[in-house]
N, C-alpha and C. Protein backbone atom coordinates (compact mmCIF):
# COMPACT_ATOMS: atom_id res chain seq x y z
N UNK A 1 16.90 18.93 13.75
CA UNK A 1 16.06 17.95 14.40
C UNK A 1 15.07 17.40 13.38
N UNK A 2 14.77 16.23 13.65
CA UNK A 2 14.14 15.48 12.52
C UNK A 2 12.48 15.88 13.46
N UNK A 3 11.89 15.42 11.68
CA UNK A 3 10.21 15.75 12.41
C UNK A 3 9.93 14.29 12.39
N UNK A 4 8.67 14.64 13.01
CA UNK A 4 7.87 13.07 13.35
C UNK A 4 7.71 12.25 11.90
N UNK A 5 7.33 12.78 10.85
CA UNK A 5 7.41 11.97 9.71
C UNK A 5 8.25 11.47 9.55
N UNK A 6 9.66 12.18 9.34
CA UNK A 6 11.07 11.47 9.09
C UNK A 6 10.81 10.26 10.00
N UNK A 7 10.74 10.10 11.41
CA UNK A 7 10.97 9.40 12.21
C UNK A 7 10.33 8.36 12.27
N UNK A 8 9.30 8.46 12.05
CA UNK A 8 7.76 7.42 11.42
C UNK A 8 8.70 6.46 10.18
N UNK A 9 9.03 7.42 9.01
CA UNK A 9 9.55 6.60 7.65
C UNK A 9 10.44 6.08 8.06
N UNK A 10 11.55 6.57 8.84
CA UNK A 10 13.10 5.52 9.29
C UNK A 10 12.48 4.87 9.87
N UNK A 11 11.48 4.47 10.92
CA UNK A 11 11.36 2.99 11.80
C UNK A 11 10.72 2.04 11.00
N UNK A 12 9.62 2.92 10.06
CA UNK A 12 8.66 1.83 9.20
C UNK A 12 10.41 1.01 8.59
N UNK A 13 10.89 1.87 7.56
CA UNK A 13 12.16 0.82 7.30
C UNK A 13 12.70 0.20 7.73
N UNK A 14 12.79 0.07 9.64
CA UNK A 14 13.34 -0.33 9.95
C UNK A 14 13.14 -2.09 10.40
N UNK A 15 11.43 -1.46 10.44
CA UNK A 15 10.76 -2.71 10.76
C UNK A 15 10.49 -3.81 9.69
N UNK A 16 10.60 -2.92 8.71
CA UNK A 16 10.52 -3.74 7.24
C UNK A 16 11.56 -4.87 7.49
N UNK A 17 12.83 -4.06 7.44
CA UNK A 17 14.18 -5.10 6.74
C UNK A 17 14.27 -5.93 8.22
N UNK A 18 13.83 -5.32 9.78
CA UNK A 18 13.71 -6.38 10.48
C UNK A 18 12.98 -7.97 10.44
N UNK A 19 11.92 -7.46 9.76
CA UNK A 19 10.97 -8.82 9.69
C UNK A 19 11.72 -9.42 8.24
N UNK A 20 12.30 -8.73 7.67
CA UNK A 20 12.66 -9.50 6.13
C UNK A 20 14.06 -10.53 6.84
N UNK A 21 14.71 -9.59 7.73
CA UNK A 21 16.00 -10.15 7.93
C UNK A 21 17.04 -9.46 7.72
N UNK A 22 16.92 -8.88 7.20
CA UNK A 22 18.03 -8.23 6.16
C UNK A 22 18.61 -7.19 7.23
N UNK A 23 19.58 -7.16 7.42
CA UNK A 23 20.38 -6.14 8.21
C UNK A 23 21.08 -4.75 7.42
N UNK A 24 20.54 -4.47 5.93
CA UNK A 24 21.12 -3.05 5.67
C UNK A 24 19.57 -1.88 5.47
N UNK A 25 19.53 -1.29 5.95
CA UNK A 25 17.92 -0.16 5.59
C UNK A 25 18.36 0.54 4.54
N UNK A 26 17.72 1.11 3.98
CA UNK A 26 17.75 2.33 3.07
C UNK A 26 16.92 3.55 3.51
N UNK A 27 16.69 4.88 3.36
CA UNK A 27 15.75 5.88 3.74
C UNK A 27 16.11 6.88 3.23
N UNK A 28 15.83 7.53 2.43
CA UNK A 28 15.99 8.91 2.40
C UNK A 28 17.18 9.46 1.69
N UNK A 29 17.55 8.21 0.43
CA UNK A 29 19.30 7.91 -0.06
C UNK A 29 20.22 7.85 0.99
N UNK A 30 19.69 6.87 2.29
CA UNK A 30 21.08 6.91 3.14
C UNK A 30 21.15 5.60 3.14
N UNK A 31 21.74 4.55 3.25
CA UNK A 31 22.02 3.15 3.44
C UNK A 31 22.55 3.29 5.36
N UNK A 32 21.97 2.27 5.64
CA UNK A 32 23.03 2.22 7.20
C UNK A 32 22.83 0.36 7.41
N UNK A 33 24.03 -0.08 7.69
CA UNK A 33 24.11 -1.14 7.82
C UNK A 33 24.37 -2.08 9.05
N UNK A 34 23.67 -2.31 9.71
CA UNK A 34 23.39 -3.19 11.13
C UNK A 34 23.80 -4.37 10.91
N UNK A 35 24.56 -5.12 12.88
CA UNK A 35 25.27 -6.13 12.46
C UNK A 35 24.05 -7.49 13.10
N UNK A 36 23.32 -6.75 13.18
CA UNK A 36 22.34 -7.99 14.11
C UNK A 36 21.05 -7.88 14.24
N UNK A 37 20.06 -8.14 14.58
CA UNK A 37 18.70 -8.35 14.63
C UNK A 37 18.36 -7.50 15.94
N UNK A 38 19.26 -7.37 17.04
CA UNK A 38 19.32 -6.85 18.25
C UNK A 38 19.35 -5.33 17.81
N UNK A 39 20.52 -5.33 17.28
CA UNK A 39 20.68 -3.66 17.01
C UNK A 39 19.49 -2.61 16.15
N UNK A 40 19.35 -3.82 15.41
CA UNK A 40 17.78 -3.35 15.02
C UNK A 40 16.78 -2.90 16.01
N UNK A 41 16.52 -3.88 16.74
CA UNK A 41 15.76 -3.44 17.58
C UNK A 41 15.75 -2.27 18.63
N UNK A 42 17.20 -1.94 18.85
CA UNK A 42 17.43 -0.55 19.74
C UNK A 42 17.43 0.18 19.24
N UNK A 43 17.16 0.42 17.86
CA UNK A 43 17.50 1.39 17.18
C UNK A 43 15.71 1.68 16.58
N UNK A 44 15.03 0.67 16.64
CA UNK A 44 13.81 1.29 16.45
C UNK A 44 13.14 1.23 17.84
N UNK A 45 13.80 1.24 19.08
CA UNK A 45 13.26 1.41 20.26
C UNK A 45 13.94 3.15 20.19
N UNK A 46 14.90 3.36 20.01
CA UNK A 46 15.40 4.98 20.01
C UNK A 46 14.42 5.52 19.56
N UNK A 47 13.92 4.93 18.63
CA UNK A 47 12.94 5.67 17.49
C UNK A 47 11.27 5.95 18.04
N UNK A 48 10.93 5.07 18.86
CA UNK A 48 10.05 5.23 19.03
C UNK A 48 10.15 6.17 20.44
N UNK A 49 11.41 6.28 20.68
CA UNK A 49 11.36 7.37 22.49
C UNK A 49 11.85 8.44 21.64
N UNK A 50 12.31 8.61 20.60
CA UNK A 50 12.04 10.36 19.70
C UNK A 50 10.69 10.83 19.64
N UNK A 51 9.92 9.78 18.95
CA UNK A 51 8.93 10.33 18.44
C UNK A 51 7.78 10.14 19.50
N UNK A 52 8.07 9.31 20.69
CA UNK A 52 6.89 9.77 21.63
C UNK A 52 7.45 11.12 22.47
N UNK A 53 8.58 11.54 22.43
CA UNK A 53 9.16 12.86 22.96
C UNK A 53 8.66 13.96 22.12
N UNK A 54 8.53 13.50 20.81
CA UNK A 54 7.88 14.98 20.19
C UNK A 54 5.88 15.03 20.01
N UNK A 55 6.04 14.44 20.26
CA UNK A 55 4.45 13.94 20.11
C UNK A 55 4.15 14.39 21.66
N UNK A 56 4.78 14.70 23.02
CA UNK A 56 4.39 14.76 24.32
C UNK A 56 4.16 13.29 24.93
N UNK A 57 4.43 12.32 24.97
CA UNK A 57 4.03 10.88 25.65
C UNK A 57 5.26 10.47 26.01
N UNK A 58 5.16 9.70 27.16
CA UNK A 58 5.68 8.95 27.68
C UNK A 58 5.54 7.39 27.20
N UNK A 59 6.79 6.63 27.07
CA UNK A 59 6.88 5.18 27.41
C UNK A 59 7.37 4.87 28.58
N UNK A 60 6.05 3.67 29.20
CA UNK A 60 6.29 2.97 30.17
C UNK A 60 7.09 1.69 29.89
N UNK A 61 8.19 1.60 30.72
CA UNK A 61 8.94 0.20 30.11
C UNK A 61 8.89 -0.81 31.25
N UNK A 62 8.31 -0.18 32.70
CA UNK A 62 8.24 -0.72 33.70
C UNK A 62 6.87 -1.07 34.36
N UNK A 63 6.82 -2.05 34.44
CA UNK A 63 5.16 -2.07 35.38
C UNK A 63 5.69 -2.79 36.40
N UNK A 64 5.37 -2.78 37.54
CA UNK A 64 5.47 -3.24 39.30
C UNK A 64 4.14 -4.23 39.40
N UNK A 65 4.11 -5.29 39.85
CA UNK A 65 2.63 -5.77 40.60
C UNK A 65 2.94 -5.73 41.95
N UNK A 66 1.78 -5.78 42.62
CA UNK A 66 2.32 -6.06 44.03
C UNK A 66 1.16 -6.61 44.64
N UNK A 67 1.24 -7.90 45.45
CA UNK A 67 0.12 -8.56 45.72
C UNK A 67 0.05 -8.94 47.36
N UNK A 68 -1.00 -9.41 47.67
CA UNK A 68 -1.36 -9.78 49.05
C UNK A 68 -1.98 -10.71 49.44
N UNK A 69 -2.12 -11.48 50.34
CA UNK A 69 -3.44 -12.32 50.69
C UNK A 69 -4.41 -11.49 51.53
N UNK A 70 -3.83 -10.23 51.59
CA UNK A 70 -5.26 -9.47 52.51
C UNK A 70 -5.30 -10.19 54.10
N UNK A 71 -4.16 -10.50 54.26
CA UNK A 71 -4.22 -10.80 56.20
C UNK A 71 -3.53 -9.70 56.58
């Protein structure tokens, strides 16, 4: 199991080559190569529900409103 650092350094990379564009990361001498901007993004959404799982937190991905006129 990876620790929170590892997991911290793979997303920072991940977010890097997202904003650059670039669809291949590097980390840790591993190359991994993504076919889209999307996949990027699930993959540093994985990342961030690891590391709020080891850290104890929850992500909320849902909020509800619910409204009335009060009659």
């Amino acid at each position: 199991m990876a620790t929170i650092s590892e997991l911290r350094t793979r997303r920072e990379a991940l977010a890097v080559q997202r904003s650059s564009g670039v669809a291949r990361v590097s980390y840790d001498g591993k190359t991994v190569d993504y076919r889209s901007a999307a996949e990027i993004d699930r993959a540093i959404e994985a990342l961030d529900r690891e590391i709020a799982t080891l850290e104890g937190l929850r992500i909320v991905r849902q909020v509800r409103i619910t409204t009335s006129k009060g009659l």
